[in-house]
N, C-alpha and C. Protein backbone atom coordinates (compact mmCIF):
# COMPACT_ATOMS: atom_id res chain seq x y z
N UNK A 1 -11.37 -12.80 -6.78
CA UNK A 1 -12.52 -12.13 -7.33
C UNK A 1 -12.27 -11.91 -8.82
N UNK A 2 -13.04 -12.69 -9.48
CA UNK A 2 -12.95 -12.42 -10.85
C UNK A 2 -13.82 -11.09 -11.56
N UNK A 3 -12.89 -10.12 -12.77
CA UNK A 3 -13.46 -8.45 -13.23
C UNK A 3 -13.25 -8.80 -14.27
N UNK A 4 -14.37 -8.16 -15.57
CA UNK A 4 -13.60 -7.82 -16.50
C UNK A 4 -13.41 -6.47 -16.40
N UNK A 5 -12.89 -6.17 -17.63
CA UNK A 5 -12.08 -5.02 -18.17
C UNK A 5 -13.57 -3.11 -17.75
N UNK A 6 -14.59 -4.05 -18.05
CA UNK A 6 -15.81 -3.16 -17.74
C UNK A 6 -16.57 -2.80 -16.64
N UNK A 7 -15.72 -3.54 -15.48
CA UNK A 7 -16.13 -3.57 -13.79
C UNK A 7 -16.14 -2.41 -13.18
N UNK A 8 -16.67 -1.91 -13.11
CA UNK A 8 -16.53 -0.54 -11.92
C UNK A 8 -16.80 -0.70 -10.21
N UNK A 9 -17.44 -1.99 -10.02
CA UNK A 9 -18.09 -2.22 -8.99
C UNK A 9 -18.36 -3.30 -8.48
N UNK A 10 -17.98 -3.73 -7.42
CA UNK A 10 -18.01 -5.20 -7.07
C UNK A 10 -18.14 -5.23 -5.80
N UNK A 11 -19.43 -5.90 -5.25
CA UNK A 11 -20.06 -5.71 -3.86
C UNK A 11 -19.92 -7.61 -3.34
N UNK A 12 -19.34 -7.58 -2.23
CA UNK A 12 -19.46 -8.94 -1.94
C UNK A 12 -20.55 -9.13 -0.79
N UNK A 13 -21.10 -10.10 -0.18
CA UNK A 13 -22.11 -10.44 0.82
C UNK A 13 -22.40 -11.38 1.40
N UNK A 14 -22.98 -11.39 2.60
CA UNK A 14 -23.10 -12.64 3.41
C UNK A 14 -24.27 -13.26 3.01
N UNK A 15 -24.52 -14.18 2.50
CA UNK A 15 -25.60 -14.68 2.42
C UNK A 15 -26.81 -14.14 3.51
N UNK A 16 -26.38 -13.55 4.72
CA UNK A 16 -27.68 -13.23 5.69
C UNK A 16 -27.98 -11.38 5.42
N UNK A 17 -26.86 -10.97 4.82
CA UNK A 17 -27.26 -9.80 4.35
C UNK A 17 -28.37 -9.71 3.18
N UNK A 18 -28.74 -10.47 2.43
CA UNK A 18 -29.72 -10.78 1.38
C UNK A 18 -30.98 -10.65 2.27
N UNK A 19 -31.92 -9.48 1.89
CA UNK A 19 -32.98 -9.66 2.51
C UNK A 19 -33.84 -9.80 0.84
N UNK A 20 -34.68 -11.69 1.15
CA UNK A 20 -35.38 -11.84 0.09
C UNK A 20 -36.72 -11.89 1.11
N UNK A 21 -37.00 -10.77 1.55
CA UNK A 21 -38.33 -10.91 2.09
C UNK A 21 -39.50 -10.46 1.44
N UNK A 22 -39.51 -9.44 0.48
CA UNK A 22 -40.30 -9.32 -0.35
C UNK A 22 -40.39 -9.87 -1.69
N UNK A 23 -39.90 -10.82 -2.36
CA UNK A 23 -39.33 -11.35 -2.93
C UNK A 23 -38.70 -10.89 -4.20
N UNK A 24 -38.90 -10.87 -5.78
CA UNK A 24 -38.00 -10.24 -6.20
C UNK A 24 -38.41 -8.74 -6.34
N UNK A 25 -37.41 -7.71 -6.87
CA UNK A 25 -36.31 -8.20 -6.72
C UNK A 25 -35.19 -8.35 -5.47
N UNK A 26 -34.10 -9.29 -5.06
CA UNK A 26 -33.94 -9.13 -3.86
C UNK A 26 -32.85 -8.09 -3.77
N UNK A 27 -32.80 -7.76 -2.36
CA UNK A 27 -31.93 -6.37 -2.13
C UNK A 27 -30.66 -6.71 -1.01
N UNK A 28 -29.42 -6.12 -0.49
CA UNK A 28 -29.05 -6.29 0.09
C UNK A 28 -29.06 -4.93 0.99
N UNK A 29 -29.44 -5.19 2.51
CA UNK A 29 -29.84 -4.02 3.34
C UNK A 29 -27.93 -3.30 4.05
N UNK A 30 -27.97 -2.47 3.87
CA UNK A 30 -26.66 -1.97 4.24
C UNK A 30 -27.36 -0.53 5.64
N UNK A 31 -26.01 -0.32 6.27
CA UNK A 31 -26.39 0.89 7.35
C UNK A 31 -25.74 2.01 6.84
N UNK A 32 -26.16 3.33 7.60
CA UNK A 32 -25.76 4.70 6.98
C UNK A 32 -24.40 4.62 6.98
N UNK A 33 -23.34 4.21 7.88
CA UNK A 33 -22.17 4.42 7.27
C UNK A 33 -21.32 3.23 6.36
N UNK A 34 -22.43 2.85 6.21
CA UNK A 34 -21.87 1.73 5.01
C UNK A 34 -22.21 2.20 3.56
N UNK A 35 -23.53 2.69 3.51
CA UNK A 35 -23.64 3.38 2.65
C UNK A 35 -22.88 4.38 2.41
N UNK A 36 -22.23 5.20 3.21
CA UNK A 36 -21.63 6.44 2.81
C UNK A 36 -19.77 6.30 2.28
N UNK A 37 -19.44 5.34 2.91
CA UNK A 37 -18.60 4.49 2.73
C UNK A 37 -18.32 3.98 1.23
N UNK A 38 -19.37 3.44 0.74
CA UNK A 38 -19.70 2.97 -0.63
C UNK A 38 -19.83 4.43 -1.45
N UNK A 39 -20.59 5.17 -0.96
CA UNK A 39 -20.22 6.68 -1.89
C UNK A 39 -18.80 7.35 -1.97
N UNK A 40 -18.32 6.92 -0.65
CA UNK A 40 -16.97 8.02 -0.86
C UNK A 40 -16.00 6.87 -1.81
N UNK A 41 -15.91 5.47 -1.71
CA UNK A 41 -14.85 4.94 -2.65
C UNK A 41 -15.44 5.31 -4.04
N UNK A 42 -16.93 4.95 -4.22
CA UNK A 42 -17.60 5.30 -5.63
C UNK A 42 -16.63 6.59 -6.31
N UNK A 43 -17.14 7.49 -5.44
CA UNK A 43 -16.51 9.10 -5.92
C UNK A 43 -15.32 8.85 -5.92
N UNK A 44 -14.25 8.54 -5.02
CA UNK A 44 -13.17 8.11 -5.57
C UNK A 44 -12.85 7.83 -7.15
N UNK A 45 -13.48 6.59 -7.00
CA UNK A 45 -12.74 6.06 -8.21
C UNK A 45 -13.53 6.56 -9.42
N UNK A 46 -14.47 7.13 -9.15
CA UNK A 46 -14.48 8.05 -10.43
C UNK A 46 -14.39 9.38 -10.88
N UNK A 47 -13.93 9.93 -10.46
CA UNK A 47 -12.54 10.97 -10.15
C UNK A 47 -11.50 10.54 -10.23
N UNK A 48 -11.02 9.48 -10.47
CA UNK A 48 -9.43 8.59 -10.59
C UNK A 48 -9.38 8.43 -12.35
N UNK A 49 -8.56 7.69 -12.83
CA UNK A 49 -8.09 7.93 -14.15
C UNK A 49 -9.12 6.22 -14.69
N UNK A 50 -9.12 6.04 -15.66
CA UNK A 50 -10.37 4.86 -16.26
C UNK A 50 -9.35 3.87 -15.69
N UNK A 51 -8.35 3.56 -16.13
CA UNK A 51 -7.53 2.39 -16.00
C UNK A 51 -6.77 1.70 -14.01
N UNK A 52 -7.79 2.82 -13.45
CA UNK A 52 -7.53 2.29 -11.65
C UNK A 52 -8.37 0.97 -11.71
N UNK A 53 -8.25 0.50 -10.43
CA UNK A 53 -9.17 -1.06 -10.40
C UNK A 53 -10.39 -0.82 -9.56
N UNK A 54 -11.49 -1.68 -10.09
CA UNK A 54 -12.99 -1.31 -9.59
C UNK A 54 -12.66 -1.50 -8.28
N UNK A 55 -13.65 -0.89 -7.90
CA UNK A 55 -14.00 -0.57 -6.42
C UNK A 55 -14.69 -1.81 -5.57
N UNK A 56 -13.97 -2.47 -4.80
CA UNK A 56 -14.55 -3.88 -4.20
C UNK A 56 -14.89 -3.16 -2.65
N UNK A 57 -16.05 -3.82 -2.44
CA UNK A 57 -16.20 -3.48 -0.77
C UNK A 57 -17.28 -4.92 -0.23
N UNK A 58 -16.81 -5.24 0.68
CA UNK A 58 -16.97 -6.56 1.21
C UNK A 58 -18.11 -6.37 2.28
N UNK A 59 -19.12 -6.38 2.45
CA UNK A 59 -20.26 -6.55 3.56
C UNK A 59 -20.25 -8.36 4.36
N UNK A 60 -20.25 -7.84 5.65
CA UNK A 60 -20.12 -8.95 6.60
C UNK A 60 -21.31 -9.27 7.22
């Protein structure tokens, strides 16, 4: 996974997670504890010191 230096956030996805049903812009649909999941590393890492590494979370 390529970051620069200005990354805070890096979401990966399945191509079938892409819902382009309304068309743009498109969205990727996540569930409540995926979402919450994504808040608690968020808060993490920003509460952590600038120089930790962005926050990657992988949707299947």
């Amino acid at each position: 996974m390529s970051q620069n230096a200005d990354t805070l956030l890096t979401l990966q996805f399945s191509q079938n997670r892409l819902n382009d049903m309304a068309g743009d812009p498109y969205w990727v649909d996540v569930t409540q504890d995926e979402a919450k999941t994504l808040v608690s590393l968020l808060e993490t890492r920003l509460a952590a010191a600038a120089d930790t590494a962005p926050v990657a979370m992988v949707l299947r």
